[in-house]
C-alpha atoms as a PDB file:
ATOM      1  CA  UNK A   1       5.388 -73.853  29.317  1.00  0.00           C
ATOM      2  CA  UNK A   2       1.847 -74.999  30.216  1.00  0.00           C
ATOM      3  CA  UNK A   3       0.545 -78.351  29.325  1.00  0.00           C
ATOM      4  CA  UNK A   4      -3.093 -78.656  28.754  1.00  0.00           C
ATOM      5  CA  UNK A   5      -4.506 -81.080  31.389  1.00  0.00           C
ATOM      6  CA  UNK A   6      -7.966 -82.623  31.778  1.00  0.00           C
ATOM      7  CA  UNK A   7      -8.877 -80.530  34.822  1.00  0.00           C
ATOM      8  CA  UNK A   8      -8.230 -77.199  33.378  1.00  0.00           C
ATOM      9  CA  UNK A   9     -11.818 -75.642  33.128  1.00  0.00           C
ATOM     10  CA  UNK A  10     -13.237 -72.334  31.558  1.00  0.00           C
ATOM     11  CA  UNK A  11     -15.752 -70.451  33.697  1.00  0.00           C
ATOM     12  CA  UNK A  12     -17.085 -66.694  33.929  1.00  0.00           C
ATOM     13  CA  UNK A  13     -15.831 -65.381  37.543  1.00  0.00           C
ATOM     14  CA  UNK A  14     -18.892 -62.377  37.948  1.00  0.00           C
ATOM     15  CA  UNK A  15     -16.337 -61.189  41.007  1.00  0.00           C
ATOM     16  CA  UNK A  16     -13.813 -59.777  38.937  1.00  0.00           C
ATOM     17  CA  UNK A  17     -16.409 -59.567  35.488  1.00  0.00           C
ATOM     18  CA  UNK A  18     -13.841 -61.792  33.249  1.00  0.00           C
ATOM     19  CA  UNK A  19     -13.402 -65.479  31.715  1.00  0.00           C
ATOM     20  CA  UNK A  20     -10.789 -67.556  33.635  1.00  0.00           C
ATOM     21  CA  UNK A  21      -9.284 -70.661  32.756  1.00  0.00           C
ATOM     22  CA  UNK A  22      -8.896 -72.669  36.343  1.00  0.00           C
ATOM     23  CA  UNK A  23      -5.515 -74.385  35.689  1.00  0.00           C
ATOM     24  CA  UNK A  24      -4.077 -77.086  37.728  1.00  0.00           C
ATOM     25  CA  UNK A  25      -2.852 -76.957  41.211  1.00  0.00           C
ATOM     26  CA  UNK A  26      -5.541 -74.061  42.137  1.00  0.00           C
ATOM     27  CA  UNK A  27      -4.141 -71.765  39.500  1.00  0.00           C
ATOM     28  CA  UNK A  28      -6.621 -69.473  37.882  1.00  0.00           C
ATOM     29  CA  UNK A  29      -5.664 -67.252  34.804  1.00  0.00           C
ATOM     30  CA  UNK A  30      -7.935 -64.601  33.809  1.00  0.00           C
ATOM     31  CA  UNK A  31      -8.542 -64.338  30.114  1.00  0.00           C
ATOM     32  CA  UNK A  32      -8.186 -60.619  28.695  1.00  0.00           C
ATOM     33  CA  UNK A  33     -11.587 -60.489  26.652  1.00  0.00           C
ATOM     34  CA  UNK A  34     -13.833 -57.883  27.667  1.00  0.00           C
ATOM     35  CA  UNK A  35     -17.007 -58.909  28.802  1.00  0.00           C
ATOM     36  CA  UNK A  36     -19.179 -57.333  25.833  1.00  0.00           C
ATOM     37  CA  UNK A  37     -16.806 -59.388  23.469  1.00  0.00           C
ATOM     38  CA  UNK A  38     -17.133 -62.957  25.116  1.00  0.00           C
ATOM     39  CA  UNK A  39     -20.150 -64.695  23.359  1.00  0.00           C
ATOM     40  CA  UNK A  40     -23.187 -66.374  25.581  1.00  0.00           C
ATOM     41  CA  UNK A  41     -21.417 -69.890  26.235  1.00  0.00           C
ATOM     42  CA  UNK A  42     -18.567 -68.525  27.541  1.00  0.00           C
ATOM     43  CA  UNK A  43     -21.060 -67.589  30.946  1.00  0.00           C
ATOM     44  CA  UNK A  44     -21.261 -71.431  31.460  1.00  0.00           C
ATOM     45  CA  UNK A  45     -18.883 -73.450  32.691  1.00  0.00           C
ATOM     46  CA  UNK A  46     -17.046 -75.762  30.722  1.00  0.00           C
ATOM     47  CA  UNK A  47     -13.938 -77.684  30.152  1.00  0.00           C
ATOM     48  CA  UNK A  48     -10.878 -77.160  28.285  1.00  0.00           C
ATOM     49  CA  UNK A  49     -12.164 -79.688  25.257  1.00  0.00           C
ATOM     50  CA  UNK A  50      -9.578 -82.000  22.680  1.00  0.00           C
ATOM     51  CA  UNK A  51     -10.214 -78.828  20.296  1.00  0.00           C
ATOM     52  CA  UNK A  52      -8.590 -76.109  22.965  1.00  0.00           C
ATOM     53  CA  UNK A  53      -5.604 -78.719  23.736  1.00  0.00           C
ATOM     54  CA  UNK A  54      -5.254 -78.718  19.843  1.00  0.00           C
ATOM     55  CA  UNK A  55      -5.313 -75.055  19.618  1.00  0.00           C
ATOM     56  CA  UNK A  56      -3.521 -74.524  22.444  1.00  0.00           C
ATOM     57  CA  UNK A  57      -0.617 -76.716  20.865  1.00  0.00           C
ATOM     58  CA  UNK A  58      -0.637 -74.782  17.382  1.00  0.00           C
ATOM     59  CA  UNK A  59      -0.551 -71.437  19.010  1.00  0.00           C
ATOM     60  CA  UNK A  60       2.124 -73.181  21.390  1.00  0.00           C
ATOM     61  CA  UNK A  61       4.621 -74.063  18.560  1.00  0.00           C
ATOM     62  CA  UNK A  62       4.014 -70.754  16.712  1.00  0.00           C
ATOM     63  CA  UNK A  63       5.304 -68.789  19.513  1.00  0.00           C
ATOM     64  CA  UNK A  64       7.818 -70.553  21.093  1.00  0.00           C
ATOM     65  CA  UNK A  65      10.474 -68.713  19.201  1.00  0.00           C
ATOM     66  CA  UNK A  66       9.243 -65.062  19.695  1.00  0.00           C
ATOM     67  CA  UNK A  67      11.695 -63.561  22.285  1.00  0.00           C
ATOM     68  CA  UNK A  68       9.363 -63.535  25.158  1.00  0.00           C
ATOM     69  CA  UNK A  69       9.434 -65.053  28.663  1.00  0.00           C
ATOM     70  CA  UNK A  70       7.831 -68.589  29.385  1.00  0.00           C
ATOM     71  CA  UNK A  71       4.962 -66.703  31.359  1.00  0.00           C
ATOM     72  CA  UNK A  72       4.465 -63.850  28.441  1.00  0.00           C
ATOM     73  CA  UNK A  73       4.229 -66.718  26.355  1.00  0.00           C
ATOM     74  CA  UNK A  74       1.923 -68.955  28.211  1.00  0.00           C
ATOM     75  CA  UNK A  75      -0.272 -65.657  28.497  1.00  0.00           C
ATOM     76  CA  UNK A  76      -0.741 -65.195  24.737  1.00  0.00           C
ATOM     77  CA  UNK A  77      -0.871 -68.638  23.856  1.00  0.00           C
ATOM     78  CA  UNK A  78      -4.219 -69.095  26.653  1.00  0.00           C
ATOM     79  CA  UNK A  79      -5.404 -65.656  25.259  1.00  0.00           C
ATOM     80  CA  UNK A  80      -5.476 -66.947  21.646  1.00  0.00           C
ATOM     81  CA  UNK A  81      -7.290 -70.237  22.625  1.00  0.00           C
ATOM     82  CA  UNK A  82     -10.169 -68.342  24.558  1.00  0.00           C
ATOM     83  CA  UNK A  83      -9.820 -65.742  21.704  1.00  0.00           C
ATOM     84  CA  UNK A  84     -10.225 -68.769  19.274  1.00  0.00           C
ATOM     85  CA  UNK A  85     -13.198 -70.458  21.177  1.00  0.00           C
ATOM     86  CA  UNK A  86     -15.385 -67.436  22.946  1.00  0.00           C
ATOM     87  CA  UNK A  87     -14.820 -64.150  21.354  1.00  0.00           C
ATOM     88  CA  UNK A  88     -17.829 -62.401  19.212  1.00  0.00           C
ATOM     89  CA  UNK A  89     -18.000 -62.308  15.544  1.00  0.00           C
ATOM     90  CA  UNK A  90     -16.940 -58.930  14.918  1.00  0.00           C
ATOM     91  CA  UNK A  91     -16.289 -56.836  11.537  1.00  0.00           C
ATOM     92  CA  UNK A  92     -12.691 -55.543  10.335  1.00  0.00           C
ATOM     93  CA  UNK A  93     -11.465 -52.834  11.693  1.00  0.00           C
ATOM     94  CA  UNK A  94      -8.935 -52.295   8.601  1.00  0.00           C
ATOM     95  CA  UNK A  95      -9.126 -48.766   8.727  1.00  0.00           C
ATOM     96  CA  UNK A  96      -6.507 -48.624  11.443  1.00  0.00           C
ATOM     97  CA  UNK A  97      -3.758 -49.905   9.238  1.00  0.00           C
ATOM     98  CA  UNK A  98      -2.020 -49.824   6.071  1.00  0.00           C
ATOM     99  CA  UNK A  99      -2.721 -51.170   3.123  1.00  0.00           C
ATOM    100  CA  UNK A 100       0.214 -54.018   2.299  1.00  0.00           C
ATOM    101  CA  UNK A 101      -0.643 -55.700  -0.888  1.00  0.00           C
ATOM    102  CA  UNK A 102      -3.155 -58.361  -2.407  1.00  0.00           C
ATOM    103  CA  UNK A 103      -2.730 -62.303  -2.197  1.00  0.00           C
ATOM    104  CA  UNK A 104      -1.447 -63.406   0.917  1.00  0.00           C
ATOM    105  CA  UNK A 105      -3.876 -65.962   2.328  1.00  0.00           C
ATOM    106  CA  UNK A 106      -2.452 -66.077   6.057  1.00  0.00           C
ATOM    107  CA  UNK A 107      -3.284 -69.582   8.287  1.00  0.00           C
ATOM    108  CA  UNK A 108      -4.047 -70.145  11.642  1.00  0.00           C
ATOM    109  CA  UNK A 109      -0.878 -69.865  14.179  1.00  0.00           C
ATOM    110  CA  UNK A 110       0.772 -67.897  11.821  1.00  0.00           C
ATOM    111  CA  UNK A 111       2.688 -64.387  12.558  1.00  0.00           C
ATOM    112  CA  UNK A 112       2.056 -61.987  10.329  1.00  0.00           C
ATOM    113  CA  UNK A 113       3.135 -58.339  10.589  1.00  0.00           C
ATOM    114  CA  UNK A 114       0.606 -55.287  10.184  1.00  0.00           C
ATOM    115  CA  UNK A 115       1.750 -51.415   9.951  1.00  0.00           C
ATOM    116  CA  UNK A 116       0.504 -47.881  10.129  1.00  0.00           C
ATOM    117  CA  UNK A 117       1.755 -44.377  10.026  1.00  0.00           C
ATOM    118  CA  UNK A 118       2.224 -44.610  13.506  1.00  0.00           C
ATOM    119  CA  UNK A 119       3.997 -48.064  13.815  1.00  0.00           C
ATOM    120  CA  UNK A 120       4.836 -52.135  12.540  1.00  0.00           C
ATOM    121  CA  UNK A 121       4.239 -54.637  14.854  1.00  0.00           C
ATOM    122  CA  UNK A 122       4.039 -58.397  14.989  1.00  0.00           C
ATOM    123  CA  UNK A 123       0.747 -60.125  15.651  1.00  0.00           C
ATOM    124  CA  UNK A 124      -0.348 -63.870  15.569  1.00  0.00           C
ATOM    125  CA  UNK A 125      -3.309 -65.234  13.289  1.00  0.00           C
ATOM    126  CA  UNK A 126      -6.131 -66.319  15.572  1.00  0.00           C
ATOM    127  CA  UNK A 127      -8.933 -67.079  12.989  1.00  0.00           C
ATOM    128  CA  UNK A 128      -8.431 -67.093   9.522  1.00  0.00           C
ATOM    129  CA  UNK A 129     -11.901 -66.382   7.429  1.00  0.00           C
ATOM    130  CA  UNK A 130     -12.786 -65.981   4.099  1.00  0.00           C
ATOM    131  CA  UNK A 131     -11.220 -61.969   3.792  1.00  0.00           C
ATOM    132  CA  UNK A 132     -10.690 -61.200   6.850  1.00  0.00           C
ATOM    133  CA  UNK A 133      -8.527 -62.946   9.928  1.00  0.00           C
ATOM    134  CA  UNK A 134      -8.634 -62.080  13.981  1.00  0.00           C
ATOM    135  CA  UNK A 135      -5.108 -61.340  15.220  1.00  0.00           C
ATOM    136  CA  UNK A 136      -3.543 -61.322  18.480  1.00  0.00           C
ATOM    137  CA  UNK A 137      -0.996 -58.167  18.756  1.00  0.00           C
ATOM    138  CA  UNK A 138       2.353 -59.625  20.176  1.00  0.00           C
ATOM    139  CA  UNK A 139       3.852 -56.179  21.305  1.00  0.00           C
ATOM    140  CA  UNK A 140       5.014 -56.277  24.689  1.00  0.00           C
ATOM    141  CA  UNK A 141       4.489 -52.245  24.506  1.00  0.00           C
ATOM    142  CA  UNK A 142       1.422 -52.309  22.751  1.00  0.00           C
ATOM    143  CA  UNK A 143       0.523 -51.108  19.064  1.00  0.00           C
ATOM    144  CA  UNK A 144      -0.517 -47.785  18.870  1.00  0.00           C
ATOM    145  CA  UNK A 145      -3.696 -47.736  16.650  1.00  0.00           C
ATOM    146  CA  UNK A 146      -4.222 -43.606  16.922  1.00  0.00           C
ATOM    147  CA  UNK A 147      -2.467 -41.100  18.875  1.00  0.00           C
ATOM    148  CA  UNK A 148      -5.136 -42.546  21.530  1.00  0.00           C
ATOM    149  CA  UNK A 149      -6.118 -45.415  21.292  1.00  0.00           C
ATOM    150  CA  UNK A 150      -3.716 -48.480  20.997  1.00  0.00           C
ATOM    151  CA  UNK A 151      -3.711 -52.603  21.464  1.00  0.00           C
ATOM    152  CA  UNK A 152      -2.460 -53.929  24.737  1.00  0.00           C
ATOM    153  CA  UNK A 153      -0.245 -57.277  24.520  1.00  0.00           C
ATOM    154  CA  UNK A 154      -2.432 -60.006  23.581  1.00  0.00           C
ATOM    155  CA  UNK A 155      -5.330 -57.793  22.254  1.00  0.00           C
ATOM    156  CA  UNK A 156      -7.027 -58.776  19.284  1.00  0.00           C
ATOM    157  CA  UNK A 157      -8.687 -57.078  16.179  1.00  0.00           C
ATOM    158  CA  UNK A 158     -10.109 -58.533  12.836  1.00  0.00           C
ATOM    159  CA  UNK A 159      -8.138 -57.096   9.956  1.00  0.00           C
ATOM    160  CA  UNK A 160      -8.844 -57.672   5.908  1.00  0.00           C
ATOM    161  CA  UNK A 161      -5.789 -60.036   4.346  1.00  0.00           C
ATOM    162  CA  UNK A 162      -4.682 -56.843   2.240  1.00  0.00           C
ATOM    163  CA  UNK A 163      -3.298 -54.756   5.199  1.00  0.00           C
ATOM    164  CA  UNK A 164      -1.329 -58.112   6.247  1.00  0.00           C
ATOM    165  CA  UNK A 165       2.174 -59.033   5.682  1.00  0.00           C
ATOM    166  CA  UNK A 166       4.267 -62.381   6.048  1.00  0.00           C
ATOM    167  CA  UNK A 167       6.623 -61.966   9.094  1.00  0.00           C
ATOM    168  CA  UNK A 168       9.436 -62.787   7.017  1.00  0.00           C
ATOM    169  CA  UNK A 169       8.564 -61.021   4.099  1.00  0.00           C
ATOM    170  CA  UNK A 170       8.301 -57.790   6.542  1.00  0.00           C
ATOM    171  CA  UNK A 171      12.011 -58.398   8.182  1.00  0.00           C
ATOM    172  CA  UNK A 172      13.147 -58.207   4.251  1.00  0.00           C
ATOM    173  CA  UNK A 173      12.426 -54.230   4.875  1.00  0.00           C
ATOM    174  CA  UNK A 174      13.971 -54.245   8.475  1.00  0.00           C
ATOM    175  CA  UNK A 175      16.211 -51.523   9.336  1.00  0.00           C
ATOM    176  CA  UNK A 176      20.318 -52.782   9.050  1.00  0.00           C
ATOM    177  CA  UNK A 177      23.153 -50.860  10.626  1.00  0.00           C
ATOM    178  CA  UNK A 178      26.337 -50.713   8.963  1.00  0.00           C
ATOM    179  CA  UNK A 179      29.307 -51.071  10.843  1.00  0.00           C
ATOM    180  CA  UNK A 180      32.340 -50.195   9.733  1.00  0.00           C
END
């Protein structure tokens, strides 16, 4: 896995319209924020700060045991970061899923599970505000939020706390086989 280094440095690249993150070594990754989401600072350049490294390392130990490749995970941990630091206030879009119960107060870094008629998939908490929290979908196939329109991997949404679901409390309901 990545390690955040003092070099790394966020700029807007206006040839291919996206935020990048130049890594060390050359490296580049391009963040997967569309443009009309990033907010105005994220068109300067700037450096990965002490905040992103600390981020970076929360969102780092949250998914390190999600069954996903180094690189898929190095990918959704940068994606959360530049989620975290440059992505527009936006409102819930709750309407796309179900509703799962009052209560649960979900943190930063967590995984949380949200559901519709169409599907369940896992997702990791971004931003946590007062009702409402950004997630990051962790579906290597997506989440399908209509019959057309869906979430690529590492997509986010805002989402009210009563359409989420503890990741454990959520594998409680998990299909079992019987064999016998």
């Amino acid at each position: 896995m990545l390690k955040p280094s003092d070099n790394w440095k966020w700029y807007f690249d206006k040839k291919v319209s996206a935020l990048v993150l130049g890594l060390d070594d050359g490296m580049a990754f391009k963040v997967e924020i569309p443009q009309k989401f990033l907010v105005d600072c994220a068109f300067r350049d700037s450096e990965f700060s002490v905040d992103d490294a600390s981020v970076f390392q929360q969102f780092k130990e949250s998914v390190q045991t999600l069954p996903l490749t180094e690189p898929r995970q190095a990918q959704l941990v940068l994606n959360c970061v530049a989620t975290h630091r440059y992505h527009k206030p936006v409102q819930p879009k709750s309407w796309f899923f179900d509703y799962q119960g009052e209560g649960h107060n979900p943190s930063q870094g967590e995984l949380v599970y949200l559901k519709n008629e169409l599907n369940s998939g896992l997702f990791v908490v971004v931003e946590v505000c007062d009702n409402a929290s950004v997630c990051a979908s962790v579906e290597l196939d997506g989440f399908q939020l209509t019959a057309s329109k869906s979430l690529s991997f590492c997509q986010s949404v805002k989402v009210m706390h009563d359409r989420i679901a503890r990741a454990e409390a959520f594998d409680n309901y998990a299909p079992i086989a019987l064999v016998g």
